[in-house]
C-alpha atoms as a PDB file:
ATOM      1  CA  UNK A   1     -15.938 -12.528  -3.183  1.00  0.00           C
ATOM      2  CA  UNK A   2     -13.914 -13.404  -0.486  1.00  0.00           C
ATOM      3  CA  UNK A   3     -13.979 -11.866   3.050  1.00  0.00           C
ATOM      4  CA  UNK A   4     -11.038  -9.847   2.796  1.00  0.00           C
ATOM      5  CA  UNK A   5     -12.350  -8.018  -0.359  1.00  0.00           C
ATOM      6  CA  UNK A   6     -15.931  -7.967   1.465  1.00  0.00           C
ATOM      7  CA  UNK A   7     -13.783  -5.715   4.567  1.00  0.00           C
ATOM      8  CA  UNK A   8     -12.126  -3.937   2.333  1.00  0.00           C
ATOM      9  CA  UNK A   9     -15.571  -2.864   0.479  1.00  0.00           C
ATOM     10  CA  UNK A  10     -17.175  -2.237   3.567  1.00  0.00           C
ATOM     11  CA  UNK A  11     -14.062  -0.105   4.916  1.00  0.00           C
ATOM     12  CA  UNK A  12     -15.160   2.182   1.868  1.00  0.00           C
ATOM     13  CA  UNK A  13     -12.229   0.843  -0.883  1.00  0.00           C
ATOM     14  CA  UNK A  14     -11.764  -1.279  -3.514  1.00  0.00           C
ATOM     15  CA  UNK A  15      -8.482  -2.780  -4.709  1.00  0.00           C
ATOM     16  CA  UNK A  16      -7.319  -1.080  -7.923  1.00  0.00           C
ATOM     17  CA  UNK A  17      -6.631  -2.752 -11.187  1.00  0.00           C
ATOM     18  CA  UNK A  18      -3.048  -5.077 -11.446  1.00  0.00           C
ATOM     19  CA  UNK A  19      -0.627  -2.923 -13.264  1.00  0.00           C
ATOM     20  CA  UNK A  20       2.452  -4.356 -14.660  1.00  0.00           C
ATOM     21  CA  UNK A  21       5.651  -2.794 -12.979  1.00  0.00           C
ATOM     22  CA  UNK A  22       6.906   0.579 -14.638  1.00  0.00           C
ATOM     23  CA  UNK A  23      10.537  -0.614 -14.054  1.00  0.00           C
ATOM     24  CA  UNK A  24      12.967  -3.537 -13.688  1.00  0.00           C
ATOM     25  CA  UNK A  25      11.478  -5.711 -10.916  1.00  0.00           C
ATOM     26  CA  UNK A  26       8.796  -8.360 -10.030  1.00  0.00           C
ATOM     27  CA  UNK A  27       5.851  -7.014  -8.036  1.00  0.00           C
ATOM     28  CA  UNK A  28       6.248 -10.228  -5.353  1.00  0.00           C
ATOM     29  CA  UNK A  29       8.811 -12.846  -4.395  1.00  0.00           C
ATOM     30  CA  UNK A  30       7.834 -15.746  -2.815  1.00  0.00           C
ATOM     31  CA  UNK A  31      10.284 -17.724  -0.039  1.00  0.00           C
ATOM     32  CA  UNK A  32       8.490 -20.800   1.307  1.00  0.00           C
ATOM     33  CA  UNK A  33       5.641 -19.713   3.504  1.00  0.00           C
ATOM     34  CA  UNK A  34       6.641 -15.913   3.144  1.00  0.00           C
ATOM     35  CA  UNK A  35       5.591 -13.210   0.226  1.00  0.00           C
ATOM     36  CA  UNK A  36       8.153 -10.200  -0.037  1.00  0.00           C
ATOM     37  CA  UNK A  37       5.565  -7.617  -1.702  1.00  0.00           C
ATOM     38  CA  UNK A  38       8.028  -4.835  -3.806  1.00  0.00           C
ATOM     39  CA  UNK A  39       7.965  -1.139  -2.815  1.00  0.00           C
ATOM     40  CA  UNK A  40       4.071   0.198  -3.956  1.00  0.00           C
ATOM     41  CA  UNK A  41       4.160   3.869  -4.141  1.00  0.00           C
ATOM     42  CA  UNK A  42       0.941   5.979  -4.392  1.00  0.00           C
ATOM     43  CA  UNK A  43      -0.217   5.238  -8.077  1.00  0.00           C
ATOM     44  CA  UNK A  44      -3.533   4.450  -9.707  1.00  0.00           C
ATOM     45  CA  UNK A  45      -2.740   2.740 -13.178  1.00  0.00           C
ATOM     46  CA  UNK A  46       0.756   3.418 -12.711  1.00  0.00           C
ATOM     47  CA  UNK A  47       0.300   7.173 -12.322  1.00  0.00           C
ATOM     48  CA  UNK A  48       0.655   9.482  -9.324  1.00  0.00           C
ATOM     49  CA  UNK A  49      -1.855  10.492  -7.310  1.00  0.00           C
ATOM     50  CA  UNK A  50      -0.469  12.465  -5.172  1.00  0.00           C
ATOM     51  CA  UNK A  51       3.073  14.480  -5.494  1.00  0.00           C
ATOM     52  CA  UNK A  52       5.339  16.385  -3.642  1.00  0.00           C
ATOM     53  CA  UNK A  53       6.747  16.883   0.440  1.00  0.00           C
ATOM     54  CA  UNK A  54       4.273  15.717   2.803  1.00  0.00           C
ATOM     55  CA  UNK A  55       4.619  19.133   5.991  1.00  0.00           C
ATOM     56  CA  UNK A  56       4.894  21.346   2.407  1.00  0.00           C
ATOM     57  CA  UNK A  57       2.853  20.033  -0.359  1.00  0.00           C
ATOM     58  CA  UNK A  58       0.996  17.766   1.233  1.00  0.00           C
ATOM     59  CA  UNK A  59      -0.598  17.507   4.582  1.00  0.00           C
ATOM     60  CA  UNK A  60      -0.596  14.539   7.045  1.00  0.00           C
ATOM     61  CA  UNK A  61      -3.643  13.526   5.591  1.00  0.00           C
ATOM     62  CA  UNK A  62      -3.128  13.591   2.256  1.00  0.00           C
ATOM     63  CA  UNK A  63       0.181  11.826   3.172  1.00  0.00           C
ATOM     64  CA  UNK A  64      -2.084   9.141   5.438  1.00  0.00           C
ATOM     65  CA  UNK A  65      -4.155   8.581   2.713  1.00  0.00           C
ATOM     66  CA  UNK A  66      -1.051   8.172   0.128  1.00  0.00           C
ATOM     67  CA  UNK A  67      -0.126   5.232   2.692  1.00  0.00           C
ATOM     68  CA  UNK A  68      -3.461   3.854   2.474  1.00  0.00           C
ATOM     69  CA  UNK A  69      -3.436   3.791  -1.833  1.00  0.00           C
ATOM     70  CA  UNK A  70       0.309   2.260  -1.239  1.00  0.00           C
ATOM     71  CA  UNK A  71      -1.559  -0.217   0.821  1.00  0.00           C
ATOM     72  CA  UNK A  72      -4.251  -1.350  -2.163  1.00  0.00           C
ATOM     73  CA  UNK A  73      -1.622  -1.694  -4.133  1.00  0.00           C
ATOM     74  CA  UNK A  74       0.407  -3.862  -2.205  1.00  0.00           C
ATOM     75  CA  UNK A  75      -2.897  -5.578  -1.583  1.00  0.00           C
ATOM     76  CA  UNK A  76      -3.434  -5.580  -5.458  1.00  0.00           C
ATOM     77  CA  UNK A  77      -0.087  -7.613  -6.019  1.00  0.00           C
ATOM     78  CA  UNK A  78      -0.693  -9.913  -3.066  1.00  0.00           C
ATOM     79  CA  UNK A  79      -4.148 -11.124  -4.418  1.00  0.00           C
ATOM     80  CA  UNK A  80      -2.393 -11.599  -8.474  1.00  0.00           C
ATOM     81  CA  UNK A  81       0.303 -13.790  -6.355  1.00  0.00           C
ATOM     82  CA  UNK A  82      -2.148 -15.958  -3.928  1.00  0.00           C
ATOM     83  CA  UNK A  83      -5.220 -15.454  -6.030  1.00  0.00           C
ATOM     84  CA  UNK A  84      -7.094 -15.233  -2.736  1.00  0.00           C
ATOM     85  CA  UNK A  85      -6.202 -12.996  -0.414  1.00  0.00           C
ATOM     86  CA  UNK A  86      -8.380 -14.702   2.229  1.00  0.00           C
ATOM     87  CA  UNK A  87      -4.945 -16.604   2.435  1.00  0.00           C
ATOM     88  CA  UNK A  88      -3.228 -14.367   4.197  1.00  0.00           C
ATOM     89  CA  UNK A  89      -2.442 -15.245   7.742  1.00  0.00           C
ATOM     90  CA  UNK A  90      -0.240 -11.895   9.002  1.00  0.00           C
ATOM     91  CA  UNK A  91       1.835  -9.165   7.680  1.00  0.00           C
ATOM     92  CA  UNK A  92       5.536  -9.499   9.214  1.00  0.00           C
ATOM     93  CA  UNK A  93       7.139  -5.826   8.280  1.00  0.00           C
ATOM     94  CA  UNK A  94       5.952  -3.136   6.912  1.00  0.00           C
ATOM     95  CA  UNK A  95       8.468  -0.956   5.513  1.00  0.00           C
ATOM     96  CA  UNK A  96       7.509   2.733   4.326  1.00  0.00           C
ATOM     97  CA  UNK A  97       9.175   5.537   3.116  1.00  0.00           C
ATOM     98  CA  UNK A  98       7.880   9.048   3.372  1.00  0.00           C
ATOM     99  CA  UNK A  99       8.803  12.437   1.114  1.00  0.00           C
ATOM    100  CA  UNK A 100       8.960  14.534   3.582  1.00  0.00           C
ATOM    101  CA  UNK A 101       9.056  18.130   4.234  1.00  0.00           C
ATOM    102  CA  UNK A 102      12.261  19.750   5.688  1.00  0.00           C
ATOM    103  CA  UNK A 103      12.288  19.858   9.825  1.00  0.00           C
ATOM    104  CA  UNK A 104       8.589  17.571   9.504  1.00  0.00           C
ATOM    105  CA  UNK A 105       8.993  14.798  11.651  1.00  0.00           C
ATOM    106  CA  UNK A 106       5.360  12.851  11.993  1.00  0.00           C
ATOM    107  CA  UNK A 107       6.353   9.950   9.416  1.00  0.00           C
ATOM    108  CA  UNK A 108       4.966   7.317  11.233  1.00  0.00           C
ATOM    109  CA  UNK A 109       1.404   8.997  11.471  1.00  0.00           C
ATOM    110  CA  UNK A 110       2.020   8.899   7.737  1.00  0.00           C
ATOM    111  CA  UNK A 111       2.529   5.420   7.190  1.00  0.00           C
ATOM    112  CA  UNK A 112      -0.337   4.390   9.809  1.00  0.00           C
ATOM    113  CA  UNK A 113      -2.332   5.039   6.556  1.00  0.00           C
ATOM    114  CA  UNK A 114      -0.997   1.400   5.589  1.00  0.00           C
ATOM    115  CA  UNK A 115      -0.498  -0.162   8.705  1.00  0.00           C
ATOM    116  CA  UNK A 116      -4.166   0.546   9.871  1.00  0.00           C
ATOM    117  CA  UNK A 117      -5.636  -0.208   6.648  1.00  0.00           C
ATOM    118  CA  UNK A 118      -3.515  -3.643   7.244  1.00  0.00           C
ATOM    119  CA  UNK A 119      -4.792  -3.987  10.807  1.00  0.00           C
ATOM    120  CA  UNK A 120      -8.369  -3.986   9.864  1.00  0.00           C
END
């Protein structure tokens, strides 16, 4: 195992299963030195695990810990592409989307779930 999947065992995780994409796209694209990783939403197996409005349905936590699953996932696609994800030097840009509750306006605590995850 490499050190990356050691962290993210020791961080209290483990990367899900590869699932084959429930629509019409690839999961990555590579460009020379670069991997674009597709949108990962908060599945397990290609189902949900969480639904609704974060500031309704769910609460900031939930929602931070719907960033973090997005996060294994994306994780989950990068080691099917590289094989090793030891070989991953930085992540560029993050990009996250958040179903949000009318008037609730703490989307980037939300998507720290993924960026922190990334960070450690």
């Amino acid at each position: 195992m490499n050190k990356a999947e050691e962290k993210i065992k020791e961080l209290g995780f483990e990367l899900p299963p590869f699932t084959s994409p429930q629509a019409v796209y690839v999961p990555t694209v590579r460009s020379g030195n670069l991997i674009f990783v597709s949108g990962q939403g908060a599945t397990r197996e290609g189902k949900p695990v969480m639904l609704g409005h974060v500031g309704s349905d769910l609460s900031l936590e939930e929602g931070y810990r719907a960033a973090q699953v997005c996060g294994l996932n994306a994780l989950t696609v990068l080691k099917a592409e590289l094989g090793d994800l030891d070989k991953i030097k930085r992540i560029v840009k993050v990009l996250g989307f958040v179903s949000s509750a009318p008037g609730f306006d703490k989307q980037p605590l939300v998507i720290n779930g993924f960026s922190e995850l990334m960070e450690k």
